[in-house]
PDB file of N, CA and C in Angstrom:
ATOM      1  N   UNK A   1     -22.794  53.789 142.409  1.00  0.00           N
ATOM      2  CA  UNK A   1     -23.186  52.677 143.255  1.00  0.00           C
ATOM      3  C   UNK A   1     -22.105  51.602 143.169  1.00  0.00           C
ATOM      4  N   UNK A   2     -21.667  51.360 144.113  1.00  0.00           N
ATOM      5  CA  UNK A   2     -20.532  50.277 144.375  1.00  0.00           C
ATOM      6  C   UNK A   2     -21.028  48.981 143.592  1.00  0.00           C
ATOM      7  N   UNK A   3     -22.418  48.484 143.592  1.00  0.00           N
ATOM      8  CA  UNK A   3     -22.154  47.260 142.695  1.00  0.00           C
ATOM      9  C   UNK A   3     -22.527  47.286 141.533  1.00  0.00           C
ATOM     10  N   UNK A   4     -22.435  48.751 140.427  1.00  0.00           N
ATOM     11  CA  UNK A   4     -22.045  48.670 138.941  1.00  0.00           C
ATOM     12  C   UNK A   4     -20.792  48.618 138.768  1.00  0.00           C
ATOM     13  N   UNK A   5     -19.833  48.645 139.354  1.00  0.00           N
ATOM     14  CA  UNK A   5     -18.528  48.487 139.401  1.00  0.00           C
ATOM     15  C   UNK A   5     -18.108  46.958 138.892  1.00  0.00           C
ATOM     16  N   UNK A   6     -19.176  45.904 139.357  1.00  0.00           N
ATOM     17  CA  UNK A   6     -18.910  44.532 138.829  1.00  0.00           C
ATOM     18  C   UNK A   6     -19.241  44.237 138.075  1.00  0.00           C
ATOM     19  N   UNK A   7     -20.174  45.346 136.715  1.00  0.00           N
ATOM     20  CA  UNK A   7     -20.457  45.098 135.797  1.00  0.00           C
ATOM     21  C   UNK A   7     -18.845  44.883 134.696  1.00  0.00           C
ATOM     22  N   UNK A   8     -17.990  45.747 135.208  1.00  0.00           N
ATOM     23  CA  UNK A   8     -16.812  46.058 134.632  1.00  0.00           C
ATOM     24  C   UNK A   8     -15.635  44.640 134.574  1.00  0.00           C
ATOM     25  N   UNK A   9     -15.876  43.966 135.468  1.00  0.00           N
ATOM     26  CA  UNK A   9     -15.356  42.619 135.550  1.00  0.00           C
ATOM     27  C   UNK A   9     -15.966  41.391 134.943  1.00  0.00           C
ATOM     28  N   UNK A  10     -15.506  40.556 134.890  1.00  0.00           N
ATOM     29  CA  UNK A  10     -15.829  39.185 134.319  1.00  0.00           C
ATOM     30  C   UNK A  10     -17.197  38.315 134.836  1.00  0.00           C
ATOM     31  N   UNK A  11     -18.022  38.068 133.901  1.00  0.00           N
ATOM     32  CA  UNK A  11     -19.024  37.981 134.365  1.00  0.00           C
ATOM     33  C   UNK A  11     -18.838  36.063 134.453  1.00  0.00           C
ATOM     34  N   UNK A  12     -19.192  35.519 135.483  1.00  0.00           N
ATOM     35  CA  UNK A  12     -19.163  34.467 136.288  1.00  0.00           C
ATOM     36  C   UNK A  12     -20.588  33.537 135.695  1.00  0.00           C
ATOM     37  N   UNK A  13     -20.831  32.479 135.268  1.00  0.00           N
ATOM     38  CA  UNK A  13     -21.765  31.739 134.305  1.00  0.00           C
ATOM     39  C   UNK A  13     -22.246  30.893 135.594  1.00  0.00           C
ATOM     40  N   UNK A  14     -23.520  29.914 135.858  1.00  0.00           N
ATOM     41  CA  UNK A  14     -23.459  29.000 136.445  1.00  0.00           C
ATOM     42  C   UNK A  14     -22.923  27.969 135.934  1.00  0.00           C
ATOM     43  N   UNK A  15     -22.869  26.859 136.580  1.00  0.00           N
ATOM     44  CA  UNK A  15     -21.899  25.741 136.158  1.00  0.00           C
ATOM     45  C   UNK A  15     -22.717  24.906 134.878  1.00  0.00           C
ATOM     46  N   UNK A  16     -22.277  24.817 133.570  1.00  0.00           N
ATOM     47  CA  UNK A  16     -22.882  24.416 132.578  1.00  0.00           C
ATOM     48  C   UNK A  16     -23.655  25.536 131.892  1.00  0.00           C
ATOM     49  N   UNK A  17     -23.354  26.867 132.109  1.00  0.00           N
ATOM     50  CA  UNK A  17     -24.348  27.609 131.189  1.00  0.00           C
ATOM     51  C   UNK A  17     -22.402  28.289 130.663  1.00  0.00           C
ATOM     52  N   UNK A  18     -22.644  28.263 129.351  1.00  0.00           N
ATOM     53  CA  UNK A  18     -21.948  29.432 128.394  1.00  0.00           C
ATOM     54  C   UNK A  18     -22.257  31.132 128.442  1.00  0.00           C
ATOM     55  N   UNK A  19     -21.492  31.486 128.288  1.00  0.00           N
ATOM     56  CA  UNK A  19     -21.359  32.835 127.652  1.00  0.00           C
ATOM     57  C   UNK A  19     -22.772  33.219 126.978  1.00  0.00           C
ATOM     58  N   UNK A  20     -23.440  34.990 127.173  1.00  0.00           N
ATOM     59  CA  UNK A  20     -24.922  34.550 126.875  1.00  0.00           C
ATOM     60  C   UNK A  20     -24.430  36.035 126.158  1.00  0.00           C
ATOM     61  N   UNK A  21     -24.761  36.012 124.962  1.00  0.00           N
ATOM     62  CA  UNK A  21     -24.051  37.220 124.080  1.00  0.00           C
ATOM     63  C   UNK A  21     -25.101  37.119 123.160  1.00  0.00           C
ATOM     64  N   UNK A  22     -25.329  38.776 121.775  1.00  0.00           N
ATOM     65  CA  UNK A  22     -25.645  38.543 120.942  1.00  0.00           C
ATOM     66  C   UNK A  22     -25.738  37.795 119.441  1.00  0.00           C
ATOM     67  N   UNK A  23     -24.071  37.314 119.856  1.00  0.00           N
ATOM     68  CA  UNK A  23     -23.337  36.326 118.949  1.00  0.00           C
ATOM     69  C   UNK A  23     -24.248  34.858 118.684  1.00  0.00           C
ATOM     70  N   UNK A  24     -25.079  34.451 119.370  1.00  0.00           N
ATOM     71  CA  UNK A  24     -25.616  33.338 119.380  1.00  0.00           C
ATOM     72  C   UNK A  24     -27.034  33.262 119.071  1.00  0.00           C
ATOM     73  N   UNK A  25     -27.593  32.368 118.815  1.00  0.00           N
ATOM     74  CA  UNK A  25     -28.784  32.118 118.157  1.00  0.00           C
ATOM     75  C   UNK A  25     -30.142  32.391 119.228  1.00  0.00           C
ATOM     76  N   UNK A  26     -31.360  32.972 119.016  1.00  0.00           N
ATOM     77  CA  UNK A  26     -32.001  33.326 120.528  1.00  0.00           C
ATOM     78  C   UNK A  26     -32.828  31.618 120.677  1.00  0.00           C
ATOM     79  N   UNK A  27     -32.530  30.890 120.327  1.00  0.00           N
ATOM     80  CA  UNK A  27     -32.576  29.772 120.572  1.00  0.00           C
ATOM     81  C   UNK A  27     -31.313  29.159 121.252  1.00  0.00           C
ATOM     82  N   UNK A  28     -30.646  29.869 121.452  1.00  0.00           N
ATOM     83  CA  UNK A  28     -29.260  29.256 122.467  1.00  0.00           C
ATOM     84  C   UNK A  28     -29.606  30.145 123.454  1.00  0.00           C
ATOM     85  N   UNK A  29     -29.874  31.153 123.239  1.00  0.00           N
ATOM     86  CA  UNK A  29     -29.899  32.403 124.404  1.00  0.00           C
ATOM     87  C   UNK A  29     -31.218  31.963 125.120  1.00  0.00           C
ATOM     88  N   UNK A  30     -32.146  31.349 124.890  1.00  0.00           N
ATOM     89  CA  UNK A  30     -33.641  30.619 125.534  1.00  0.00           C
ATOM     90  C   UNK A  30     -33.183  29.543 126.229  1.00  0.00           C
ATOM     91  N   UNK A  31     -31.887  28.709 125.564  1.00  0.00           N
ATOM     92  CA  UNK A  31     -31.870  27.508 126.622  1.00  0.00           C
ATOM     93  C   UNK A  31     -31.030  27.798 127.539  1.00  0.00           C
ATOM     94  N   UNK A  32     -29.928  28.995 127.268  1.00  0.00           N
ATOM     95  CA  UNK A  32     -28.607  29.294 128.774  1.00  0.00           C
ATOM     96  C   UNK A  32     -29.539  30.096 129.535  1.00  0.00           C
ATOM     97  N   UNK A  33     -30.738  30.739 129.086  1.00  0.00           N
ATOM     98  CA  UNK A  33     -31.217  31.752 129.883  1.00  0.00           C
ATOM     99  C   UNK A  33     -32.117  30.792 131.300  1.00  0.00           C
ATOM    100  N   UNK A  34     -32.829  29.658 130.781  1.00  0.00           N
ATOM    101  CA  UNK A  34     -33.625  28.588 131.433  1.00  0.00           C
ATOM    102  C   UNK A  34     -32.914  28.094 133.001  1.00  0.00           C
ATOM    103  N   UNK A  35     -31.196  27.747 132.378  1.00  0.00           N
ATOM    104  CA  UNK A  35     -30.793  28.043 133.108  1.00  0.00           C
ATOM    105  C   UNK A  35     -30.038  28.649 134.330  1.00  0.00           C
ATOM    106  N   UNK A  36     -30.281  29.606 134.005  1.00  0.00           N
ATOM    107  CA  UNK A  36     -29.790  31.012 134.636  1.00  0.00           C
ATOM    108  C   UNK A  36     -31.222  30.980 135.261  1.00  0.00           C
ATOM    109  N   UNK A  37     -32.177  30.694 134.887  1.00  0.00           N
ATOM    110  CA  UNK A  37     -33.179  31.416 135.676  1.00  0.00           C
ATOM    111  C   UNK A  37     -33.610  30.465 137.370  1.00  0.00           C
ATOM    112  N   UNK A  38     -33.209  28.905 136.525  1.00  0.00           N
ATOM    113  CA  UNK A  38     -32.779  27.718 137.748  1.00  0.00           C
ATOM    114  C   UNK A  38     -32.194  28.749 139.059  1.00  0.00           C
ATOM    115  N   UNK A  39     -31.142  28.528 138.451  1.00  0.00           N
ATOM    116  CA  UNK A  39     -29.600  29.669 139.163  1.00  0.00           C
ATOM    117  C   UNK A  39     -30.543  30.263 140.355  1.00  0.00           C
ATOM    118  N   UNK A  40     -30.978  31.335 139.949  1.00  0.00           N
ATOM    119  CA  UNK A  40     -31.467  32.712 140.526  1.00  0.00           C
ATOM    120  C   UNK A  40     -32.337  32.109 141.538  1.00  0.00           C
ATOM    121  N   UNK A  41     -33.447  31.180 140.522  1.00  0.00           N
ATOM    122  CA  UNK A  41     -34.508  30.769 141.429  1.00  0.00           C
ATOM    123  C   UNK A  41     -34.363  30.449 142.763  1.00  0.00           C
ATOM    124  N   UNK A  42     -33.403  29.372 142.850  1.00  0.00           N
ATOM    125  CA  UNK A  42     -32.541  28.452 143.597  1.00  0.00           C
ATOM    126  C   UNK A  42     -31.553  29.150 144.666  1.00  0.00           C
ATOM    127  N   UNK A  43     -31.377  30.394 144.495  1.00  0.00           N
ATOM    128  CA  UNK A  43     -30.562  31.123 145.464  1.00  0.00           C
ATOM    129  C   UNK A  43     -31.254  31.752 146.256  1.00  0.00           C
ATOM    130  N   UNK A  44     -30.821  31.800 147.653  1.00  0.00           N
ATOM    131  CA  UNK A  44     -30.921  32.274 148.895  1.00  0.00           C
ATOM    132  C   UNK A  44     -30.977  33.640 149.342  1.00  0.00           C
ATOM    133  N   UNK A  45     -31.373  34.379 149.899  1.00  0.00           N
ATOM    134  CA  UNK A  45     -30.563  36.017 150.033  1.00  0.00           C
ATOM    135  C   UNK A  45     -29.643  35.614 151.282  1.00  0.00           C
ATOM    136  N   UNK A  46     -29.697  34.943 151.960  1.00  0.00           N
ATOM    137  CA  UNK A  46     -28.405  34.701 152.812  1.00  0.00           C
ATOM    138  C   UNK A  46     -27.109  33.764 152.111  1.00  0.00           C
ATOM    139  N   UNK A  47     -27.207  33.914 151.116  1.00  0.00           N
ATOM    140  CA  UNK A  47     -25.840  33.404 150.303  1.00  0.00           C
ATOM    141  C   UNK A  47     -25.193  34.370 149.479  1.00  0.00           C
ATOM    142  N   UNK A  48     -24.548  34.596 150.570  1.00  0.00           N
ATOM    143  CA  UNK A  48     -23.839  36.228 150.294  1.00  0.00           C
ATOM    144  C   UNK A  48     -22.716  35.674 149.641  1.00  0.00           C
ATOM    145  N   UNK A  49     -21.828  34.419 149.713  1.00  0.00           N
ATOM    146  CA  UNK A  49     -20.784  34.278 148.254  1.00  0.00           C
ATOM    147  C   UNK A  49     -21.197  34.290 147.197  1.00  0.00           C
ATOM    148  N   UNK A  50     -22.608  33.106 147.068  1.00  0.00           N
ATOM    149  CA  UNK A  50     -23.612  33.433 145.541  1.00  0.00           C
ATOM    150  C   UNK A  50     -24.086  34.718 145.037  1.00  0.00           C
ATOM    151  N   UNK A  51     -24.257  35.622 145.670  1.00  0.00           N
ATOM    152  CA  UNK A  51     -24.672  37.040 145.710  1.00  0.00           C
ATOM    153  C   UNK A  51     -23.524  37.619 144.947  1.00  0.00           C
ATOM    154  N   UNK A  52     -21.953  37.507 145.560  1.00  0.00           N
ATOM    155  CA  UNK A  52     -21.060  38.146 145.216  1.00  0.00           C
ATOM    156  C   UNK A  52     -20.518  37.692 143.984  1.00  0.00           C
ATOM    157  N   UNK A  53     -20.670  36.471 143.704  1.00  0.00           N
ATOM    158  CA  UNK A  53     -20.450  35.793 142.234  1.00  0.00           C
ATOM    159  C   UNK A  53     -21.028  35.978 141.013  1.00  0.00           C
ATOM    160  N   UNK A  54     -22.370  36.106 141.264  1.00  0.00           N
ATOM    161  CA  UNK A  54     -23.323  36.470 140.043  1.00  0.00           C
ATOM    162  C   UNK A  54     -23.242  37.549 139.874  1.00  0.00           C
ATOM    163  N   UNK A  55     -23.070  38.876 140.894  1.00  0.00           N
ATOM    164  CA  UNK A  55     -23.231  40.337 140.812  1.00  0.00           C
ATOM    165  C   UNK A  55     -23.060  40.690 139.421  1.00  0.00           C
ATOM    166  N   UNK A  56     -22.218  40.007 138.573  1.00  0.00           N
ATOM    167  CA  UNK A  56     -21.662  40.952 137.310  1.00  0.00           C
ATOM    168  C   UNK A  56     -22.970  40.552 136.344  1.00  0.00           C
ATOM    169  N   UNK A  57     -23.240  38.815 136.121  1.00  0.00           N
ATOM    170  CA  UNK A  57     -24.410  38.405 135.660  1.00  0.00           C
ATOM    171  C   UNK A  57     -25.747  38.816 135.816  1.00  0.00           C
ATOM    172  N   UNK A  58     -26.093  39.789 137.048  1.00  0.00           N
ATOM    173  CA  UNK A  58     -27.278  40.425 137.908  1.00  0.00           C
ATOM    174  C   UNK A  58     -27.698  41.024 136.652  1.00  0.00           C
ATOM    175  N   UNK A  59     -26.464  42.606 137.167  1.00  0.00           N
ATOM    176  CA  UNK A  59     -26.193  43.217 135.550  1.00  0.00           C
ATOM    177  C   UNK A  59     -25.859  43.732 134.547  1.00  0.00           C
ATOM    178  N   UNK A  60     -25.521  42.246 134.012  1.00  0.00           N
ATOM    179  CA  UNK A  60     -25.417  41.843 132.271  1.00  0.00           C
ATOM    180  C   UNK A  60     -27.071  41.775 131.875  1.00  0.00           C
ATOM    181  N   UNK A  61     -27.767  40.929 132.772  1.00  0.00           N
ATOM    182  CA  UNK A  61     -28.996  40.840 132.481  1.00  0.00           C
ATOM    183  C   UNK A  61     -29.912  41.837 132.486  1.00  0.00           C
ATOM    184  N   UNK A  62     -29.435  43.361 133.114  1.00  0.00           N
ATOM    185  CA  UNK A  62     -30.347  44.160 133.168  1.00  0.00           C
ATOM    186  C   UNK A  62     -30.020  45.347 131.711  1.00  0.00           C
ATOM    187  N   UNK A  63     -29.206  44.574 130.574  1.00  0.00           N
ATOM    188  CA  UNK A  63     -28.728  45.348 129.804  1.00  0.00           C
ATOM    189  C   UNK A  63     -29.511  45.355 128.548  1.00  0.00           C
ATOM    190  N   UNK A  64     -29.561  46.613 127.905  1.00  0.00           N
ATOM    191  CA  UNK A  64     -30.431  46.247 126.845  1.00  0.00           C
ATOM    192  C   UNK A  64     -30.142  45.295 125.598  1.00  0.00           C
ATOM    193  N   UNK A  65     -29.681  44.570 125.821  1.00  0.00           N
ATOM    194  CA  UNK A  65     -29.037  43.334 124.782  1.00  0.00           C
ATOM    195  C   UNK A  65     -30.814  42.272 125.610  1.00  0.00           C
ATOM    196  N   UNK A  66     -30.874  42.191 126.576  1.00  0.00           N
ATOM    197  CA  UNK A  66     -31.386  41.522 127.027  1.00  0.00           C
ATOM    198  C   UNK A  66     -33.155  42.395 127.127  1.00  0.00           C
ATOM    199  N   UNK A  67     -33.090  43.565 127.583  1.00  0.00           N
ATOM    200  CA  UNK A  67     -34.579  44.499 128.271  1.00  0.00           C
ATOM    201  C   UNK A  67     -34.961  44.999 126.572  1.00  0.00           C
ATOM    202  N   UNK A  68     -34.076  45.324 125.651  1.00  0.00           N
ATOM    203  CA  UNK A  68     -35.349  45.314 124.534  1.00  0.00           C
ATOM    204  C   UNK A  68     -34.955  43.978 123.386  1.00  0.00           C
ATOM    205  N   UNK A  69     -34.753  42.679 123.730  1.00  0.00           N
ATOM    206  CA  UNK A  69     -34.416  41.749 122.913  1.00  0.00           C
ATOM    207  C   UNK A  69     -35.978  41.543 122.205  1.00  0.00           C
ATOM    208  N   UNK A  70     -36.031  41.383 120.805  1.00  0.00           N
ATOM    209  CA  UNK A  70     -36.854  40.823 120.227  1.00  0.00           C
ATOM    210  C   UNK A  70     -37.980  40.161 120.438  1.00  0.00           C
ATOM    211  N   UNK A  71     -36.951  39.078 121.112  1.00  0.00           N
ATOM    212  CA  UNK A  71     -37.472  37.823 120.980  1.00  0.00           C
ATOM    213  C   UNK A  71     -38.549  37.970 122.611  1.00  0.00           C
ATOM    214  N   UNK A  72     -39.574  37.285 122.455  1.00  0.00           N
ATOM    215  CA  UNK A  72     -40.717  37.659 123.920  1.00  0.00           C
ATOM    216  C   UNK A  72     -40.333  36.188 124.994  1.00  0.00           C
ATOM    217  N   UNK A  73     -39.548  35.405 124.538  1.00  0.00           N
ATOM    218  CA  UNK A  73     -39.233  34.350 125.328  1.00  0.00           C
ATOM    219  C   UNK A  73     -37.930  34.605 125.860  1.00  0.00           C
ATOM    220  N   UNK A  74     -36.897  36.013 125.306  1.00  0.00           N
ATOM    221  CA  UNK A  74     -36.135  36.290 125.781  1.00  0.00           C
ATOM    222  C   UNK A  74     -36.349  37.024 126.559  1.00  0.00           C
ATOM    223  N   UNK A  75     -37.364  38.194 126.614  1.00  0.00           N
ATOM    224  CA  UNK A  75     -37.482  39.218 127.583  1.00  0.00           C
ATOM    225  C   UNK A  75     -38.295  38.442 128.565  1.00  0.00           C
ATOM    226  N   UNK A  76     -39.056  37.513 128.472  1.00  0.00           N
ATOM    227  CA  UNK A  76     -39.778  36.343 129.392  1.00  0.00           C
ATOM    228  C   UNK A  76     -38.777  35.854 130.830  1.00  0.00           C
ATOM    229  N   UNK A  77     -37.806  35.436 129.948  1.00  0.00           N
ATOM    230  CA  UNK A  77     -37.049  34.517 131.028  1.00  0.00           C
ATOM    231  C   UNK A  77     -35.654  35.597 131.645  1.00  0.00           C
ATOM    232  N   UNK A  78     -35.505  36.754 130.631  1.00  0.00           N
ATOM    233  CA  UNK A  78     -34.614  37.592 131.717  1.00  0.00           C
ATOM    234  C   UNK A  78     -35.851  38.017 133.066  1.00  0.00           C
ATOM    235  N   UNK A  79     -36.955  38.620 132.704  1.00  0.00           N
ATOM    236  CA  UNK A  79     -38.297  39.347 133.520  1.00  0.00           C
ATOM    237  C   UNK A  79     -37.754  38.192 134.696  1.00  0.00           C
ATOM    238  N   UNK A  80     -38.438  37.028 134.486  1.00  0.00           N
ATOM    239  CA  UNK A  80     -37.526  36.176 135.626  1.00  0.00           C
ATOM    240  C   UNK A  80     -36.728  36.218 136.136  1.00  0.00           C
ATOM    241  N   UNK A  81     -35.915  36.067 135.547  1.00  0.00           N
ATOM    242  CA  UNK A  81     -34.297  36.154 136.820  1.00  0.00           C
ATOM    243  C   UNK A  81     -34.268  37.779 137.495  1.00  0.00           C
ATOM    244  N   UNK A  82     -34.741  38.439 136.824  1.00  0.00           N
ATOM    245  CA  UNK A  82     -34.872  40.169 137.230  1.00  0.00           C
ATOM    246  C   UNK A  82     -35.676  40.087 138.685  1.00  0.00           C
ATOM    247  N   UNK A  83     -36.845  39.341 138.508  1.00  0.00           N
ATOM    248  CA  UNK A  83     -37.364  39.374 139.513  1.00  0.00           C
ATOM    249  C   UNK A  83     -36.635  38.339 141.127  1.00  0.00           C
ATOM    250  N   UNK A  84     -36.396  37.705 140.541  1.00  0.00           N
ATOM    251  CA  UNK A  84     -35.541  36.906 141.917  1.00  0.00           C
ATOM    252  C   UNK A  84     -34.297  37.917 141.936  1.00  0.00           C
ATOM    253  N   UNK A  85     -33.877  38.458 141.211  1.00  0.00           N
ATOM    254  CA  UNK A  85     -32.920  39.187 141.392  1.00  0.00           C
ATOM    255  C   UNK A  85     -33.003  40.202 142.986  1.00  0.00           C
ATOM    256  N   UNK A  86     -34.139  40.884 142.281  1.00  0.00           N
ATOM    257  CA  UNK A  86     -34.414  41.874 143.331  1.00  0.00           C
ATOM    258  C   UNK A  86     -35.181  41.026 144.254  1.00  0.00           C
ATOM    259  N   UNK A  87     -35.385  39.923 144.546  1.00  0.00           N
ATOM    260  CA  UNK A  87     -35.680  38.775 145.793  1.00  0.00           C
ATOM    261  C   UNK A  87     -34.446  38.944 146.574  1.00  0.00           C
ATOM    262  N   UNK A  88     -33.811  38.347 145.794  1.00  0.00           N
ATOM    263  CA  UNK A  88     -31.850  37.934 146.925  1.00  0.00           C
ATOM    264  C   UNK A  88     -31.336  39.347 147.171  1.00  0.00           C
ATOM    265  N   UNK A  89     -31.287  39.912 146.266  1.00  0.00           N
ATOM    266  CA  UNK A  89     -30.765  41.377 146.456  1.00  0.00           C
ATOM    267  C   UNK A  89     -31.246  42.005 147.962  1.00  0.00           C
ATOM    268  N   UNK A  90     -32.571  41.812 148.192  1.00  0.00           N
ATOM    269  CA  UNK A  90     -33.611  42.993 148.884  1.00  0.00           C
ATOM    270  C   UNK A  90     -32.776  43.306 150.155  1.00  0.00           C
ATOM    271  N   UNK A  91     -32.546  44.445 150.637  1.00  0.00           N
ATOM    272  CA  UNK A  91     -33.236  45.325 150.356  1.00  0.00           C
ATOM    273  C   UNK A  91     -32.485  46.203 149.526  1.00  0.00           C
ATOM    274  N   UNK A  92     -31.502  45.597 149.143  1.00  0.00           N
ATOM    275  CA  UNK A  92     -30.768  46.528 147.971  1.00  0.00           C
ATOM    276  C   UNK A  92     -30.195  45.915 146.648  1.00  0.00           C
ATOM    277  N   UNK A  93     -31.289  46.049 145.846  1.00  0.00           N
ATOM    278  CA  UNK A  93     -31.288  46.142 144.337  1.00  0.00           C
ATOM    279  C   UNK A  93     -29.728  46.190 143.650  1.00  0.00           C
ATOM    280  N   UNK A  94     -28.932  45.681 143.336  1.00  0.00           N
ATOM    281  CA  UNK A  94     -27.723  45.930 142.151  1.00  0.00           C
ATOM    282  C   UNK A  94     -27.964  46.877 140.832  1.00  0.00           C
ATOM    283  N   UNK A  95     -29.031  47.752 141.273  1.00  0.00           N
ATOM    284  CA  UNK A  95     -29.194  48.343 139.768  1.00  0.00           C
ATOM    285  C   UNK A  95     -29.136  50.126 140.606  1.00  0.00           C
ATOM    286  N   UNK A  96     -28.633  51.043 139.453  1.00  0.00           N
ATOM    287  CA  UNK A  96     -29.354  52.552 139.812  1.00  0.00           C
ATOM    288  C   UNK A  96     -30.495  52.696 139.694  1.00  0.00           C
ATOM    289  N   UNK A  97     -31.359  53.594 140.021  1.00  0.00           N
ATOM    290  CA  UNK A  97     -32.886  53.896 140.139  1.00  0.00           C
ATOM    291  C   UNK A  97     -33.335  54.029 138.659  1.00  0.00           C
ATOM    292  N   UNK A  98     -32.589  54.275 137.433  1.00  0.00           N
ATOM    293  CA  UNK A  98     -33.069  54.001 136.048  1.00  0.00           C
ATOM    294  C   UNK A  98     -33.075  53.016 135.607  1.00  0.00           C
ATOM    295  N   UNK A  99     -32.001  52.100 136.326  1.00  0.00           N
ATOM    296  CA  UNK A  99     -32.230  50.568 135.482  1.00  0.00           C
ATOM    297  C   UNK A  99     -33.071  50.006 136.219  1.00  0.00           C
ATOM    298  N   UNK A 100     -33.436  50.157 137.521  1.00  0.00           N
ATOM    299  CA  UNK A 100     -34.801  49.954 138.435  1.00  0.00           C
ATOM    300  C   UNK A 100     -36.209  50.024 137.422  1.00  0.00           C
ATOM    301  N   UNK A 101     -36.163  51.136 136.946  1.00  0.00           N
ATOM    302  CA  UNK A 101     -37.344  51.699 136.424  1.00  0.00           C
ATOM    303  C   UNK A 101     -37.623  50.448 134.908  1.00  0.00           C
ATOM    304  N   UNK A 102     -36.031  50.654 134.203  1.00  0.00           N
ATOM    305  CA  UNK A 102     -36.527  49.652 132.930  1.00  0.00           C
ATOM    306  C   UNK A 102     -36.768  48.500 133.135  1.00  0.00           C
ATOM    307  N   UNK A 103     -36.252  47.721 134.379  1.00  0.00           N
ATOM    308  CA  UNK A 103     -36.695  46.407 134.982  1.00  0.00           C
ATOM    309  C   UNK A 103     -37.938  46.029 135.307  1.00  0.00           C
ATOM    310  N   UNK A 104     -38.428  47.167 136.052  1.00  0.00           N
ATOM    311  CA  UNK A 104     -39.873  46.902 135.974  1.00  0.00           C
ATOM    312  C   UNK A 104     -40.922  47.376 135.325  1.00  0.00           C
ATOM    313  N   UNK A 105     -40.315  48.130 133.919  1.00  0.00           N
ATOM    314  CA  UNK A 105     -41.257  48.442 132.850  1.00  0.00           C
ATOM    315  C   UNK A 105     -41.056  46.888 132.060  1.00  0.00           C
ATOM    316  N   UNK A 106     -39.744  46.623 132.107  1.00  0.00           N
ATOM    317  CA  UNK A 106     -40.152  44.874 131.322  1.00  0.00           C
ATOM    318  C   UNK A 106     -41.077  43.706 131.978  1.00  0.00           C
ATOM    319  N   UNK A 107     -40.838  43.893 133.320  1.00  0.00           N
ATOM    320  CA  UNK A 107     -41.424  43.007 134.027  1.00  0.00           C
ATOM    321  C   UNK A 107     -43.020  42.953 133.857  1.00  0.00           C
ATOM    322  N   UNK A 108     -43.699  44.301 133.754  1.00  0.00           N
ATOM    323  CA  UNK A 108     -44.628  44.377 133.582  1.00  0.00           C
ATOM    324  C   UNK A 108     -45.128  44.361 132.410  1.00  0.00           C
ATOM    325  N   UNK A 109     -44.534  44.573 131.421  1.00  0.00           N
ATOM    326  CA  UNK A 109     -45.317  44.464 130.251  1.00  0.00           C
ATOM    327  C   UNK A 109     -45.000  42.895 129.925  1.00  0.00           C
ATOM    328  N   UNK A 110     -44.174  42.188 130.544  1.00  0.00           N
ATOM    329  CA  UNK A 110     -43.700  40.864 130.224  1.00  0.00           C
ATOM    330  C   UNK A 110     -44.949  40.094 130.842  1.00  0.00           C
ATOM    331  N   UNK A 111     -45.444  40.217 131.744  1.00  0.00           N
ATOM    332  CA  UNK A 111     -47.260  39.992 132.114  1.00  0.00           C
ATOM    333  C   UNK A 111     -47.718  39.580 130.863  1.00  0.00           C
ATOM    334  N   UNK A 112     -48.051  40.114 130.433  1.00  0.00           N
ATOM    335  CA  UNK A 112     -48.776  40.176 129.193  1.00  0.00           C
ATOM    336  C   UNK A 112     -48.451  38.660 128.214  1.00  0.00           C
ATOM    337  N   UNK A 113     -47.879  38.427 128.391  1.00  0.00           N
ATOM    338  CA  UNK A 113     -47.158  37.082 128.122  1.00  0.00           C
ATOM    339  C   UNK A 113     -47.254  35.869 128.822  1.00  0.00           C
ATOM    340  N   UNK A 114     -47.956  35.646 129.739  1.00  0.00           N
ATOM    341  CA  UNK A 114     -47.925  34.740 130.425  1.00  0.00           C
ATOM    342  C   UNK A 114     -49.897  34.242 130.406  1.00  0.00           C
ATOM    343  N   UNK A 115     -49.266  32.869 130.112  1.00  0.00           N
ATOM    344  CA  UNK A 115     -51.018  32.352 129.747  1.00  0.00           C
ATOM    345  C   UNK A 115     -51.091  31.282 130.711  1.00  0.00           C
ATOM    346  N   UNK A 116     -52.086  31.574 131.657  1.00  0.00           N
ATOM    347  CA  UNK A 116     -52.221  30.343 132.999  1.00  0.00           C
ATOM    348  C   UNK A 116     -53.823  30.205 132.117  1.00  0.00           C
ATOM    349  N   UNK A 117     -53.856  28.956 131.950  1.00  0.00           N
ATOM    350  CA  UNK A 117     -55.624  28.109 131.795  1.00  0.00           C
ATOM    351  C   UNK A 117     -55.544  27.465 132.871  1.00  0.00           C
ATOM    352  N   UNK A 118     -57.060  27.320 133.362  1.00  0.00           N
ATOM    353  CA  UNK A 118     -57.322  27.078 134.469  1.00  0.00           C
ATOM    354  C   UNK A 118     -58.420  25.871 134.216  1.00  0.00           C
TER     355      UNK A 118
END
C-alpha cells in the first residue's frame, strides 16, 4: 500500500508536540498524545496537505509501541486519534487490513474505559 511507505520517512509532530517515543515517561507520552489528539480532532478530510503531513504520524500511532502500551490512558488517547484517523482518511484508511483489524480491536476494548455519569 502506497501510504506505508511514509511510515519509512520522518515523522512530522504538530507544532509544539515533541518526538513521542518509548524513551519518555508515559506521563510525557499522555500530555504530547492530548495533543496530537487536538491535531487529528481539528482536521478536515478535505485538507489534503494536513493529510499528507501527518501520514507518517497516522502510522507511528498505529504501532505497537502505542496498540499494546501499558498504560490505559495511553491506549485511550491513541483509540482517539485512530478514530479521527480513519474520519479524514475515509474512504481510505492509511493502514493494511491487519493493522485495520488491531485498530479496532483497541478501539473497542478501549470502550471499556470510558466513564460518562449522567
Amino acid at each position: 500500500m502506497a501510504h506505508q511507505k511514509a511510515a519509512e520517512g520522518k515523522i512530522t509532530y504538530p507544532p509544539g508536540v515533541k518526538e513521542i517515543t518509548d524513551k519518555i515517561s508515559n506521563d510525557e507520552v499522555v500530555k504530547r498524545l492530548k495533543m496530537v489528539v487536538k491535531t487529528f480532532m481539528d482536521m478536515d478530510q478535505d485538507s489534503e496537505e494536513e493529510k499528507q503531513q501527518y501520514l507518517a504520524l497516522a502510522l507511528h500511532l498505529a504501532s505497537e509501541f502505542f496498540l499494546r502500551n501499558p498504560n490505559k490512558d495511553v491506549r485511550l488517547l491513541v483509540a482517539c486519534c485512530l478514530a479521527d484517523i480513519f474520519r479524514i482518511y475515509a474512504p481510505e484508511a492509511p493502514y493494511t487490513s491487519h493493522d485495520k483489524l488491531k485498530v479496532h480491536l483497541l478501539t473497542y476494548t478501549q470502550r471499556s474505559n470510558i466513564h460518562v455519569e449522567l
